[in-house]
Protein backbone atom coordinates (compact mmCIF):
# COMPACT_ATOMS: atom_id res chain seq x y z
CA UNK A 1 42.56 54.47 34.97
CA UNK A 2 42.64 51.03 33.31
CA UNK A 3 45.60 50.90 31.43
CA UNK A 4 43.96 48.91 28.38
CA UNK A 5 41.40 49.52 25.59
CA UNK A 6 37.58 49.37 27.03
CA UNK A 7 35.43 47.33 24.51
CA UNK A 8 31.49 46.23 25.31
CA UNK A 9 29.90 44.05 23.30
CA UNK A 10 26.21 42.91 22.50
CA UNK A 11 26.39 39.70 20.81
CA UNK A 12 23.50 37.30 20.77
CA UNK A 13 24.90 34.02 20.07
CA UNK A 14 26.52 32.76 22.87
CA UNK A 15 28.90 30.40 20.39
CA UNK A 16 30.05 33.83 18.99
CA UNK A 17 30.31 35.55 23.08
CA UNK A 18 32.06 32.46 23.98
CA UNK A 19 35.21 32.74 20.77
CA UNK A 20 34.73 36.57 20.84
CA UNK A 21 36.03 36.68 24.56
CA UNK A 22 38.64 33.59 23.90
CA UNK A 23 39.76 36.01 21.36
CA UNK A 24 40.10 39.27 23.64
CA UNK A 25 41.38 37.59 26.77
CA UNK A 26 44.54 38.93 25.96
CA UNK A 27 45.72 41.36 28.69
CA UNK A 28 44.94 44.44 26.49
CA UNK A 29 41.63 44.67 26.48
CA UNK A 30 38.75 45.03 29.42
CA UNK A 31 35.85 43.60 27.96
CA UNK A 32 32.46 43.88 29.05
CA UNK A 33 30.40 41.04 27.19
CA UNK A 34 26.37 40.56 26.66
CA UNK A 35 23.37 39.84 24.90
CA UNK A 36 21.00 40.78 26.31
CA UNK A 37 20.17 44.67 25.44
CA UNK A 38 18.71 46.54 28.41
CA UNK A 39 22.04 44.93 30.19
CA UNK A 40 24.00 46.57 27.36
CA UNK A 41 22.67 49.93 27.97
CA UNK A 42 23.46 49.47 31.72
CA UNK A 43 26.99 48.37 30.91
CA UNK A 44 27.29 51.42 28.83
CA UNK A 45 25.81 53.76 31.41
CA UNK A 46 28.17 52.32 33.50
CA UNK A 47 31.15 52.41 32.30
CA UNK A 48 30.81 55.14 29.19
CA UNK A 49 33.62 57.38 30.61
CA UNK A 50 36.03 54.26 29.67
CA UNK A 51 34.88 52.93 26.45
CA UNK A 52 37.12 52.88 23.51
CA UNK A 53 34.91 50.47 21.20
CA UNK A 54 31.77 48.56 20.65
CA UNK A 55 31.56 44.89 19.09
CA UNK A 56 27.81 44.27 17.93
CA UNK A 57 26.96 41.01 16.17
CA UNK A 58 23.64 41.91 13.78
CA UNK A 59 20.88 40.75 14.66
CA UNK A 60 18.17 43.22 13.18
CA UNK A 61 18.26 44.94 16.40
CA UNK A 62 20.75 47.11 15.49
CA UNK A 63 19.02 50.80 13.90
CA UNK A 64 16.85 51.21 17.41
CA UNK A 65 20.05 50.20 19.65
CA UNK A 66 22.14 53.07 17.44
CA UNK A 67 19.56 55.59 18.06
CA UNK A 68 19.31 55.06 21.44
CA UNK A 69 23.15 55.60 22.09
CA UNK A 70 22.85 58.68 19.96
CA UNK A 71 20.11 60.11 21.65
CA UNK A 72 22.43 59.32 24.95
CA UNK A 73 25.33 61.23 23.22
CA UNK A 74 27.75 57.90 22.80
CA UNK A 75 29.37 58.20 19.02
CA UNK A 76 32.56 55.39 19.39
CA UNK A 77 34.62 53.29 16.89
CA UNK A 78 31.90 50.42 16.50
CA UNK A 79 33.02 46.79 15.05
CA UNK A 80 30.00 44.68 13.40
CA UNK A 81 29.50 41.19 12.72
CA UNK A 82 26.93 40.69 9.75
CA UNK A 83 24.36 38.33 8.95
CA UNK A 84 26.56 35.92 6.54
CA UNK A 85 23.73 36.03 4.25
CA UNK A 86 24.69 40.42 4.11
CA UNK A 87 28.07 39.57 4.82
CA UNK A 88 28.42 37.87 1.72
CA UNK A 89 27.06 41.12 -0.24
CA UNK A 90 28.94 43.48 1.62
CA UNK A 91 32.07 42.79 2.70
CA UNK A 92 33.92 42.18 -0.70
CA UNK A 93 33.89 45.82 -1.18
CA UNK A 94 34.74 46.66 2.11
CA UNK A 95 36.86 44.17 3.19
CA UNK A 96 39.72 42.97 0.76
CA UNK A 97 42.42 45.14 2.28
CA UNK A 98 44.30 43.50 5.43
CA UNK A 99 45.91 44.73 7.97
CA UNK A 100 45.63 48.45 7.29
CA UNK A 101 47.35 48.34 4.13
CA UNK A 102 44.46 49.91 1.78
CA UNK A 103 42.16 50.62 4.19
CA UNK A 104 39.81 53.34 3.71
CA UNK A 105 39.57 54.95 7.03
CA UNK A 106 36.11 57.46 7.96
CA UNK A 107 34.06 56.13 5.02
CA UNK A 108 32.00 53.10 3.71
CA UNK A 109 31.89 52.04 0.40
CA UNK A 110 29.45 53.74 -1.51
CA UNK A 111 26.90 50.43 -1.99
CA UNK A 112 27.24 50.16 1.44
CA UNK A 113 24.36 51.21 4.49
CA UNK A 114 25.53 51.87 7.62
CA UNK A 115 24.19 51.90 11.67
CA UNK A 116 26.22 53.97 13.46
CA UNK A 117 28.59 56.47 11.29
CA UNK A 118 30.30 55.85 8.28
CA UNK A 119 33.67 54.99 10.06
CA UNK A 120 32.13 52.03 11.53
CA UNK A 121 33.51 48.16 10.52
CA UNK A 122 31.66 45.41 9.08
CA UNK A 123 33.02 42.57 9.32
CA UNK A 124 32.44 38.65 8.85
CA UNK A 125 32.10 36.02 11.24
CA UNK A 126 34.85 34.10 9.00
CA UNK A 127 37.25 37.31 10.92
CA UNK A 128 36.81 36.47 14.67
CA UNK A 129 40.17 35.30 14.83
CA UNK A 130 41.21 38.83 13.70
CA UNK A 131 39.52 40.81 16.01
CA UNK A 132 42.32 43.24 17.51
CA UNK A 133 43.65 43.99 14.16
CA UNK A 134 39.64 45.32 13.43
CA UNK A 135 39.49 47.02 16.67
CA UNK A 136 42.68 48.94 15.59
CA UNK A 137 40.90 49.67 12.11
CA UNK A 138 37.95 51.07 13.81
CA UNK A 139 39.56 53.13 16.12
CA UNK A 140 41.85 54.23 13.29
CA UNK A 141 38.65 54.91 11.07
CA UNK A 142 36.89 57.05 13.91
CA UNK A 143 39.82 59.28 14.54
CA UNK A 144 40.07 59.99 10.93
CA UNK A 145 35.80 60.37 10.46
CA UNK A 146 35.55 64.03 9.09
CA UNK A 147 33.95 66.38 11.24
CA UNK A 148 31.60 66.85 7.78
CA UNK A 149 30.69 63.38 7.46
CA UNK A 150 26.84 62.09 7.05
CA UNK A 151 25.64 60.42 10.65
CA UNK A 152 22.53 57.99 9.69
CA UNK A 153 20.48 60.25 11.96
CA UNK A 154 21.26 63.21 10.27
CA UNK A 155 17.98 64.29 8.24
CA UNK A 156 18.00 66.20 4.74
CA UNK A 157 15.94 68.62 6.27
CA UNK A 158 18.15 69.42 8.86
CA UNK A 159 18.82 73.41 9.86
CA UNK A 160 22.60 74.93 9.69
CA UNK A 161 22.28 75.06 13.88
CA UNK A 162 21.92 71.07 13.93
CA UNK A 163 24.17 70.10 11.49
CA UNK A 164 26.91 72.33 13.78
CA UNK A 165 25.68 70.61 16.70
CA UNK A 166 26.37 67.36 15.30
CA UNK A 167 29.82 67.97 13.80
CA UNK A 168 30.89 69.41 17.51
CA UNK A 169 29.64 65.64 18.73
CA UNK A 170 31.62 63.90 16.24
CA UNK A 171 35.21 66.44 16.97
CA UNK A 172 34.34 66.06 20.85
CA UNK A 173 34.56 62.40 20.86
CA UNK A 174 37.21 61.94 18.63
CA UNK A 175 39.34 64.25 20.95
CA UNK A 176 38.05 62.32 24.30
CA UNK A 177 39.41 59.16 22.44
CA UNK A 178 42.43 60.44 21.13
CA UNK A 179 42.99 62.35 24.01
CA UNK A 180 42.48 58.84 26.55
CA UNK A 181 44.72 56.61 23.93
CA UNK A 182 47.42 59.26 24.65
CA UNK A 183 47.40 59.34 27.57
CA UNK A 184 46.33 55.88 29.07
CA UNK A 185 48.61 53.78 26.55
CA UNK A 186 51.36 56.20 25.36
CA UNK A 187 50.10 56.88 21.67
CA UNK A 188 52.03 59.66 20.42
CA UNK A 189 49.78 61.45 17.27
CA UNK A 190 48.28 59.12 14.93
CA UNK A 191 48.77 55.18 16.51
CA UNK A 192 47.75 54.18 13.22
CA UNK A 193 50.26 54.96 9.98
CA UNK A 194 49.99 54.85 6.62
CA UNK A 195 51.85 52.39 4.25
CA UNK A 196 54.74 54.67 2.38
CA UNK A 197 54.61 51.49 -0.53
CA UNK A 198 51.25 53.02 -1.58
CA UNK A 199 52.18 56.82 -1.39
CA UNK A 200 52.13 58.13 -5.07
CA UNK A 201 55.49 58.71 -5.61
CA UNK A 202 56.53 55.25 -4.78
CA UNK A 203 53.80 53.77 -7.26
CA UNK A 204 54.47 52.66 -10.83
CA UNK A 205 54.02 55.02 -13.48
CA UNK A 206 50.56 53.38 -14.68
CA UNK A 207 49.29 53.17 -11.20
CA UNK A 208 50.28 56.61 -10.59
CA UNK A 209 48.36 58.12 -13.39
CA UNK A 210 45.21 55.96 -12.84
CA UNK A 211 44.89 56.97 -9.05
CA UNK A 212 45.80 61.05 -10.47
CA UNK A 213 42.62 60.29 -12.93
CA UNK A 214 40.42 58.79 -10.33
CA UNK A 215 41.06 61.77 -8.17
CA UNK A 216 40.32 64.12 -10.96
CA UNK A 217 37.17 62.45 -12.16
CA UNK A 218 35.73 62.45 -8.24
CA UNK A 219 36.96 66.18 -7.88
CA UNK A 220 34.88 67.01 -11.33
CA UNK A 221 31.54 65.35 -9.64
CA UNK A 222 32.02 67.55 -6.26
CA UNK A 223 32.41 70.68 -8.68
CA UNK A 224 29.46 69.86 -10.76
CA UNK A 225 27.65 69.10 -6.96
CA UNK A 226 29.15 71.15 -5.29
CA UNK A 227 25.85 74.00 -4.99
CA UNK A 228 23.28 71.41 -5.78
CA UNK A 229 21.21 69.84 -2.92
CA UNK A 230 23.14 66.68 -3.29
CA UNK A 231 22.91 64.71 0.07
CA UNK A 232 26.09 62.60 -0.05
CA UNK A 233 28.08 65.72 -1.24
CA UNK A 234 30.48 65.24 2.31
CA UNK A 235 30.58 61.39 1.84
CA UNK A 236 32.10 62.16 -1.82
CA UNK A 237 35.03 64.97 -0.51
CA UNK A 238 35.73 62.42 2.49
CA UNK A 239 36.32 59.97 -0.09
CA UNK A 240 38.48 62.10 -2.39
CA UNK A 241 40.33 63.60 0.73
CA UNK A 242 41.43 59.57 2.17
CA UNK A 243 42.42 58.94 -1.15
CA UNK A 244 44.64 61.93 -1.22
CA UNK A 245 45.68 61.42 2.47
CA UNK A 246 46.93 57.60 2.33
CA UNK A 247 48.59 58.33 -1.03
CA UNK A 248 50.27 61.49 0.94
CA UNK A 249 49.34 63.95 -2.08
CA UNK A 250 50.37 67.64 -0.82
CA UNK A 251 47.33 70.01 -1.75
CA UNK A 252 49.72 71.85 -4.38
CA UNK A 253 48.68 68.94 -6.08
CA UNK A 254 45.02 69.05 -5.04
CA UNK A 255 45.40 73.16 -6.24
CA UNK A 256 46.53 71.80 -9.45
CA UNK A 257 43.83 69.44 -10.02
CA UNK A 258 41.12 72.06 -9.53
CA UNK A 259 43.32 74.59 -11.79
CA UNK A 260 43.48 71.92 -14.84
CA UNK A 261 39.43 71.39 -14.37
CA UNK A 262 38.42 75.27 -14.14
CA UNK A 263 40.63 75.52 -17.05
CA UNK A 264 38.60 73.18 -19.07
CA UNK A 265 35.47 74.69 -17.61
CA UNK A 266 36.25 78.07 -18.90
CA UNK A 267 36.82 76.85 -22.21
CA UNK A 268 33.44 75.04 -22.56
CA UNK A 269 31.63 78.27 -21.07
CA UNK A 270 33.58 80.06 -23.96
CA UNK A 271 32.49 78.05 -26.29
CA UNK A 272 29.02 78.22 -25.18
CA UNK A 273 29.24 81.90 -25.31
CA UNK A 274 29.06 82.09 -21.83
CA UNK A 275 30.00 83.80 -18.62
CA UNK A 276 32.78 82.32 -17.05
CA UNK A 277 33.06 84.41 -13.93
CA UNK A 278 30.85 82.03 -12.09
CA UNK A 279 33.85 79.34 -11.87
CA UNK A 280 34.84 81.97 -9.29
CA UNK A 281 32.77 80.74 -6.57
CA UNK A 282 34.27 77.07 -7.35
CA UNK A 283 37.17 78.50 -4.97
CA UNK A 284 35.01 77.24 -2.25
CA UNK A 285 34.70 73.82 -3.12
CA UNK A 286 38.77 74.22 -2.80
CA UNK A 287 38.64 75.72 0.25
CA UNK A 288 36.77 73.27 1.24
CA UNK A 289 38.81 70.30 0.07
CA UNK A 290 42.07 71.87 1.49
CA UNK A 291 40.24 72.27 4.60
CA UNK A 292 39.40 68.29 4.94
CA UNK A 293 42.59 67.55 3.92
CA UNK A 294 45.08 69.74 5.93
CA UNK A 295 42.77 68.51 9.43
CA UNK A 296 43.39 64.92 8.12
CA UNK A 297 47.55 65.91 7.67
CA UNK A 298 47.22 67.53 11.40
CA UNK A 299 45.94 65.02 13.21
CA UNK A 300 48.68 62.68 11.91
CA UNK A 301 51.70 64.76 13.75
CA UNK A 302 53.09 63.51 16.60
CA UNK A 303 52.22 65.85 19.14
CA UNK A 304 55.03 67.25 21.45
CA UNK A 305 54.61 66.90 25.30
C-alpha cells in the first residue's frame, strides 16, 4: 500500500495544474493530476481503492461530474477551487477560520450551495499555497459528516428505504477512510483535534453566554421543526451538534437546554389553556440530538490496538 494520502484532481487551467502539483510534490501525497474529464473518470476507476481526496477547480462542469461519481458509489473529502467571481461571495462565510481553529467540520454555511456533500471545501485560488492544510480540513470535515446529513442528490420525495441506503454510503466510506488513514499512516482516532482555547469553559464569561444563547435559540427552531416537513431539518442539528462538539459541551448540558425550553413551552400551552402532554414527544428531538452528538464524541477516542 502507498504509504501517503491519494489525491486526483480535475483542474482545467493548466497555470493552476502546474502550482497545484508544485504545491503537492511534497513526499506525502500521490497525486494523480488532469483536465480533461473522461481521463478523470479513468483515473478514478483506476485507482478508487486508494483515494483519500479530490481537488476540482470549478469550471461549471462540476453538478454532472458529482453525479456521475455518485451514481459510481465514490463519496470522498472533496477540495474546490471557485470561480473568483463566486469565490468572492462565498468564501467570507466559509472561510475566515485558519488552520482548523474555528472550523466548522460536516457542514456548509447556510447561504452556501454545495456539489458533492456538505463536508466538502471551497476554497479560493488566493489559497493554493495552503493546500495540505485544506486537504487536512476536508478529510477532517468528511470524517465528522453526520450519517443524517443532506447529500445534493438526495430528493424531498425520497422513501425511508433510500434515505437508509444513503446514510449506510456515507458511514461506509467514512470507515474505509478512517479505517486506511489508520492503518496506512499511523492515525490513532481522530488525526484532527479540536482547539481546548475555544472549549466553553475556557471562554470569557460574555462569550460563554452568547455561544449558550446561540445554542438555545438553534435548539428552539429544531423543536418548533422538528415534525414539520422541513427539508434542512438534519443540516440545522449537524450545525447545533459541531457547535456543541468543538466547544466540548457534555449533553447534561444539551439535557438542560431542552429542559429550560419545554419548561417555557409548558407555560405558554398553560396559558393558552392548552394540553401540554404533547411536549412529550419532543423527547425525540433529544434523542436525536444526543444521538448526533455522542457518535461525534466516539469517533474522537483514540482507539486501542
Amino acid at each position: 500500500m502507498h504509504p501517503q494520502l491519494t489525491l486526483c484532481t480535475f483542474v482545467p487551467s493548466e497555470y493552476l495544474l502546474q502550482s497545484l502539483s508544485k504545491f503537492l510534490s511534497s513526499e506525502r501525497f500521490v497525486v494523480h493530476t488532469t483536465d480533461s474529464e473522461p481521463e478523470f473518470f479513468a483515473l478514478i476507476e483506476e485507482h478508487r481503492q486508494y483515494l483519500d481526496c479530490l481537488i476540482f477547480q470549478d469550471n461549471g462542469s462540476l453538478p454532472p461530474m458529482s453525479n456521475h461519481l455518485y451514481e459510481q458509489g465514490i463519496l470522498l473529502p472533496v477540495v474546490i477551487f471557485l470561480k473568483e467571481s463566486e469565490a468572492m461571495t462565498t468564501l467570507v462565510a466559509a472561510n475566515r477560520q485558519s488552520e482548523g481553529a474555528r472550523i466548522t467540520h460536516g457542514a456548509l454555511p447556510e447561504n452556501l450551495q454545495y456539489l458533492f456533500h456538505s463536508a466538502e471545501l471551497q476554497v479560493s485560488t488566493s489559497q493554493l499555497p495552503e493546500i495540505t492544510n485544506l486537504i487536512d480540513q476536508a478529510i477532517a470535515r468528511f470524517l465528522y459528516l453526520s450519517p443524517f446529513c443532506s447529500l445534493p442528490h438526495q430528493s424531498a420525495t425520497a422513501d425511508g428505504s433510500t434515505e437508509l441506503t444513503q446514510r449506510n454510503f456515507l458511514m461506509h466510506q467514512q470507515r474505509r477512510l478512517s479505517e486506511k488513514l489508520q492503518e496506512r499512516l499511523g492515525y490513532l482516532g481522530v488525526y484532527y483535534k479540536r482547539n481546548p482555547q475555544l472549549f466553553l469553559r475556557h471562554l470569557p464569561s460574555a462569550e460563554k453566554h452568547k455561544l449558550l444563547e446561540n445554542l438555545k435559540l438553534e435548539y428552539c427552531h429544531i423543536l418548533l421543526k422538528y415534525f414539520s416537513a422541513d427539508p434542512d431539518l438534519n443540516q440545522k442539528i449537524d450545525r447545533l451538534v459541531e457547535k456543541a462538539f468543538f466547544a466540548d459541551i457534555s449533553v447534561s448540558r444539551i439535557v438542560e437546554i431542552h429542559m429550560e425550553l419545554i419548561d417555557e413551552f409548558a407555560k405558554q400551552l398553560k396559558l393558552e389553556g392548552r394540553n401540554e402532554s404533547i411536549l412529550l414527544d419532543y423527547r425525540l428531538t433529544l434523542i436525536d440530538v444526543i444521538a448526533h452528538l455522542g457518535e461525534m464524541y466516539r469517533r474522537s477516542i483514540p482507539r486501542e490496538f
